[in-house]
Protein backbone atom coordinates (compact mmCIF):
# COMPACT_ATOMS: atom_id res chain seq x y z
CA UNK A 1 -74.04 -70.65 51.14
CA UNK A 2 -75.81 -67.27 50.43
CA UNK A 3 -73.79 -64.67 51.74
CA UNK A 4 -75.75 -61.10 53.09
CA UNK A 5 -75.22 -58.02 51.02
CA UNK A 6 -72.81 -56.76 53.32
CA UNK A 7 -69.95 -58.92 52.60
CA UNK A 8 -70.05 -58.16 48.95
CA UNK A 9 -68.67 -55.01 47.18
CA UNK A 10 -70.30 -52.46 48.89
CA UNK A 11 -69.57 -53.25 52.09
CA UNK A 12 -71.20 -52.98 55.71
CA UNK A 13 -73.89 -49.97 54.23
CA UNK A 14 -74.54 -51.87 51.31
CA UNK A 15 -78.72 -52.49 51.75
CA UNK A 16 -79.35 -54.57 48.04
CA UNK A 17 -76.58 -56.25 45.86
CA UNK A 18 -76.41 -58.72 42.84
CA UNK A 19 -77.96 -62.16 43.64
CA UNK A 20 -74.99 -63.34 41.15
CA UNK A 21 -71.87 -61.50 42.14
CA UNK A 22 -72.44 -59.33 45.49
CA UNK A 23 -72.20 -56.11 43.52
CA UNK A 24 -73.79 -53.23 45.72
CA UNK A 25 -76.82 -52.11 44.11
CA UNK A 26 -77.83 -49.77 46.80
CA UNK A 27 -75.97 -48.66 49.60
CA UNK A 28 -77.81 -47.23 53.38
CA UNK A 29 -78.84 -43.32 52.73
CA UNK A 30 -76.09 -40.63 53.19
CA UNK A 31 -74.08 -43.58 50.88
CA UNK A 32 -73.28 -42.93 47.43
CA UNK A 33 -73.31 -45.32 44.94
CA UNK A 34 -70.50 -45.63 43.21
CA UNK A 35 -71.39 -47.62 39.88
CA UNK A 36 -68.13 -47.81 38.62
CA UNK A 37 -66.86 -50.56 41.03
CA UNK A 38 -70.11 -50.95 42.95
CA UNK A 39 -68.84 -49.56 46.33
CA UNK A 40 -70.58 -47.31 48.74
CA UNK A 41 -68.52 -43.58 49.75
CA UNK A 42 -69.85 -41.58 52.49
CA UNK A 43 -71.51 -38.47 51.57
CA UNK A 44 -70.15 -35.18 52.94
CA UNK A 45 -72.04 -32.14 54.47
CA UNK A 46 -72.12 -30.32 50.94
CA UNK A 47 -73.73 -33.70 49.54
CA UNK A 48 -76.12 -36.03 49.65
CA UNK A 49 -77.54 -39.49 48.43
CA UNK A 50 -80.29 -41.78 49.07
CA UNK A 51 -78.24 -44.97 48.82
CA UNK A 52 -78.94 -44.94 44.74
CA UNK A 53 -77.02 -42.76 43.21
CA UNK A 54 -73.77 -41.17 43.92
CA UNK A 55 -73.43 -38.29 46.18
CA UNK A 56 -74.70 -35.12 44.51
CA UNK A 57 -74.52 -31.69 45.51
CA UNK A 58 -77.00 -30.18 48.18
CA UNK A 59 -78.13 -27.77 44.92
CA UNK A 60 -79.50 -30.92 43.49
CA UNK A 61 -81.91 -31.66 46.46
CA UNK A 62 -84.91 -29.60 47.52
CA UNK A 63 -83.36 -26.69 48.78
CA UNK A 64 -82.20 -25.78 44.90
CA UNK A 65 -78.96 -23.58 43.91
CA UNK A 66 -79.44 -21.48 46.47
CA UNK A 67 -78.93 -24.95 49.10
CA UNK A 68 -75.32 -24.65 50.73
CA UNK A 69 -76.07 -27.55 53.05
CA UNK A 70 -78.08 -30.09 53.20
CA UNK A 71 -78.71 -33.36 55.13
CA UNK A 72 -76.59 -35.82 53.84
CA UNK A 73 -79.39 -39.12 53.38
CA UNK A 74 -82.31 -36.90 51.68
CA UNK A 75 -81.22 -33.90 50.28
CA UNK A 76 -83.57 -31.52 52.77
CA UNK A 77 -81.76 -27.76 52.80
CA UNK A 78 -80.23 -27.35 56.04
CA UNK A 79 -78.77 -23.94 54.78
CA UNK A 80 -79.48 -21.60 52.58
CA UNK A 81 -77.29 -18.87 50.41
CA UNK A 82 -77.40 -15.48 51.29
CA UNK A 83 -80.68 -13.22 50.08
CA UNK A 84 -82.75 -16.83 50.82
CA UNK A 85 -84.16 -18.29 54.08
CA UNK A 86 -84.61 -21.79 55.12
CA UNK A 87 -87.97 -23.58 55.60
CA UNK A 88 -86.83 -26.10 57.79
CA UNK A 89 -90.25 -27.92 57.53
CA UNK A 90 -89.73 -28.77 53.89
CA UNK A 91 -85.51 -28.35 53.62
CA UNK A 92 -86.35 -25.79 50.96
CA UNK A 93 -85.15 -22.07 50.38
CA UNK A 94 -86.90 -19.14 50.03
CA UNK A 95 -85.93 -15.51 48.10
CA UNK A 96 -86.30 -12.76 50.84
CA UNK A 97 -88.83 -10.69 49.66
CA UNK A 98 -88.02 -6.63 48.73
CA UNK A 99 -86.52 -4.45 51.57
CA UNK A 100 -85.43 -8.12 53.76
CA UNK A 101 -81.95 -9.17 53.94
CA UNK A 102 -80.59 -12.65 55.28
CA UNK A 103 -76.88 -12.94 55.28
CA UNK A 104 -76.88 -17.08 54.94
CA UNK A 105 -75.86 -17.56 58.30
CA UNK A 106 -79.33 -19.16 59.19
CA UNK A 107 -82.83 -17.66 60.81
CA UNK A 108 -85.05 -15.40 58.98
CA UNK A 109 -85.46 -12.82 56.41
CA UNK A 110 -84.94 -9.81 58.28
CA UNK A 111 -86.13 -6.14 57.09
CA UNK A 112 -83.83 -3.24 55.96
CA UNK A 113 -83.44 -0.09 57.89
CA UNK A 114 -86.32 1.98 58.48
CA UNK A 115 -87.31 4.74 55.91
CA UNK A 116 -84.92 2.43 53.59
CA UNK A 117 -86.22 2.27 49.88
CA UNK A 118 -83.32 -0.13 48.37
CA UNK A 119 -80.80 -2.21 49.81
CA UNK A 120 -78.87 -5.31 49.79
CA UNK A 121 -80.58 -8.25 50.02
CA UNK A 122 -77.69 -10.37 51.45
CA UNK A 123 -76.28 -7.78 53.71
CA UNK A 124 -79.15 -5.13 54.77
CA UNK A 125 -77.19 -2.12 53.55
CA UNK A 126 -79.04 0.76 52.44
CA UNK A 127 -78.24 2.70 49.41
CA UNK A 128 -80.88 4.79 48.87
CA UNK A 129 -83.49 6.37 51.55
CA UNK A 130 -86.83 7.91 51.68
CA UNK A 131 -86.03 11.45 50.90
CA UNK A 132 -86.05 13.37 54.06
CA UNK A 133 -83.73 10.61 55.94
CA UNK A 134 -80.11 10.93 56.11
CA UNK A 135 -77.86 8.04 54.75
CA UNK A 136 -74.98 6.94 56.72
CA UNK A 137 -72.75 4.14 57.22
CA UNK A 138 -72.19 2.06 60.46
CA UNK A 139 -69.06 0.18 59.82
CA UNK A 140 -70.04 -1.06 56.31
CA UNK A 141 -73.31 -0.78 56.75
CA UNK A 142 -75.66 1.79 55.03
CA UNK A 143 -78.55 3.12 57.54
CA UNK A 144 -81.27 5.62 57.19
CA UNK A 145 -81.96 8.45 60.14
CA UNK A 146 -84.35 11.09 60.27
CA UNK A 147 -82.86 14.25 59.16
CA UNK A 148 -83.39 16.77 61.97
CA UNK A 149 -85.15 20.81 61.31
CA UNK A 150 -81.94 21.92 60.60
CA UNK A 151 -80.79 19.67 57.96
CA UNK A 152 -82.36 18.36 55.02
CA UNK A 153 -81.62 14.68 52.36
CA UNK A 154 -82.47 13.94 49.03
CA UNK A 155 -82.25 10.37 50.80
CA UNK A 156 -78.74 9.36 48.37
CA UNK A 157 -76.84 10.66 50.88
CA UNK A 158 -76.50 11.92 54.75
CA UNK A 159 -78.42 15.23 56.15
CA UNK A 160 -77.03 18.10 55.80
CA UNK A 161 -77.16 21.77 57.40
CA UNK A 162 -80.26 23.71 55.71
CA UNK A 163 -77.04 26.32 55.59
CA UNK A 164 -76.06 24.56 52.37
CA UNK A 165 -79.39 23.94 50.31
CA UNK A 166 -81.11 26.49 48.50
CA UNK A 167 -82.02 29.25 51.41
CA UNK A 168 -78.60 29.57 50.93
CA UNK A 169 -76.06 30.42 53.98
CA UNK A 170 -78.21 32.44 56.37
CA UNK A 171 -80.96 29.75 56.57
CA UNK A 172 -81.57 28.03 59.95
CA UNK A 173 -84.12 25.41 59.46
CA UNK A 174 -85.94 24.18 56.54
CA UNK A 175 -87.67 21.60 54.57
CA UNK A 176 -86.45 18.12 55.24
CA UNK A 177 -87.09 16.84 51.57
CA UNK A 178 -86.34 19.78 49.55
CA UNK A 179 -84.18 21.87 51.59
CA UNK A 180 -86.33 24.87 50.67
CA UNK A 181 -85.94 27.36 53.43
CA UNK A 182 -88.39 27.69 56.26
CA UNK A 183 -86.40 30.48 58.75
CA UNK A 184 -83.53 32.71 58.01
CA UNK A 185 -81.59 33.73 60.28
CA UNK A 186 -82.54 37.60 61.89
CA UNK A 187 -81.65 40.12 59.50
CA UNK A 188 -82.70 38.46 56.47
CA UNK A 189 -85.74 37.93 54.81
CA UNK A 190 -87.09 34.75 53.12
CA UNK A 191 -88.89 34.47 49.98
CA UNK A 192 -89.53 31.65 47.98
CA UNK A 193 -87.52 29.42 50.28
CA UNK A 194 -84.20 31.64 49.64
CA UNK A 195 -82.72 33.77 52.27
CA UNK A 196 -81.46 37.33 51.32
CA UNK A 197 -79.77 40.19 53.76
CA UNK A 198 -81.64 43.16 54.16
CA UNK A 199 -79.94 46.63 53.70
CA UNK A 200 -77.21 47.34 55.69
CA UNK A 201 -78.20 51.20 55.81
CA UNK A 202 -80.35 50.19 58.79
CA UNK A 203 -83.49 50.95 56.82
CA UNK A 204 -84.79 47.61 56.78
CA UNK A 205 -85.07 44.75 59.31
CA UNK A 206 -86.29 41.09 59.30
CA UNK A 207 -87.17 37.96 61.94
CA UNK A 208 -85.99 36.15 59.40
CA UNK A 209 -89.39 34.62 58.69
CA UNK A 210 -90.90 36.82 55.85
């Protein structure tokens, strides 16, 4: 009597076999094939086969190296590496374009900090800022803030007091990019963005402005 597939090698998600000797030739999807003894081993989430082949990894399907995840009887991306996001349509991933982020945990690309210029495309953390914004770090994470009128950033690293940049120590506000000075303080005059004390005979006097 002809026997079906089933009873042969490959077992109860065995689809085709040998007319001859019930060898599995393919097994049901998410079943790989193993041609060695003609049995059928269930894929696991990191794998995948179409009944055909043995499993393979979820890098080998449409998703590409950058697939961690993948469903198990096509191949389709189901989730993607860090720095890529997932078109679910089409189980494929995407590279996050400049200044996005996606940290592989699912969802979309997602865009840096505001005012950042460079950061990490797996993790959103900014390393470098438009000049004029501060850098600092929340946890682990770099961010970029507006530096206020009294503090300037070459954008590397956070703002700091206009008391430090080139006005020099009697300078109250100044420029947020260049930390030229805009205002000494009273009692000093400014010139060329640099802050000097006027005579302490009494014979001179400044707003600090000019």
């Amino acid at each position: 009597a002809c026997l079906p597939c089933t009873e042969g090698s490959g077992g109860s998600v065995c689809e085709t076999c040998d007319t001859g000797n019930g060898k599995c030739t393919q097994c049901q999807p998410s079943y790989g094939l193993n041609t060695t003894d003609s049995t059928c081993a269930n894929c696991s989430g990191d794998t995948f086969s179409t009944g055909a082949t043995i499993c393979r990894p979820c890098m080998d399907g449409a998703g590409g190296e950058p697939c961690l995840k993948c469903l198990s009887s096509s191949g389709l991306c189901t989730q993607c590496s860090g720095g890529f996001e997932l078109n679910s349509t089409e189980g494929t991933c995407a590279k996050c374009a400049s200044l996005e982020f996606n940290d592989g945990t699912g969802g979309q690309c997602q865009s840096c900090s505001k005012g950042c210029v460079l950061c990490h495309n797996t993790s959103g953390s900014c390393s470098q800022c438009e000049i004029g914004r501060g850098l600092t770090h929340k946890t682990t994470v770099g961010e970029c803030h507006r530096c206020s009128p009294e503090t300037f950033s070459n954008g590397l690293h956070s703002c700091s007091a206009c008391s430090t940049g080139i006005g020099g120590p009697s300078c109250v506000l100044c420029d947020s990019m260049t930390g030229y000075c805009l205002k000494c303080a009273a009692g000093n005059s400014l010139k060329n963005g640099k802050c000097s004390p006027c005579s302490t005979d009494g014979t001179t006097f400044s707003d600090g402005l000019g």
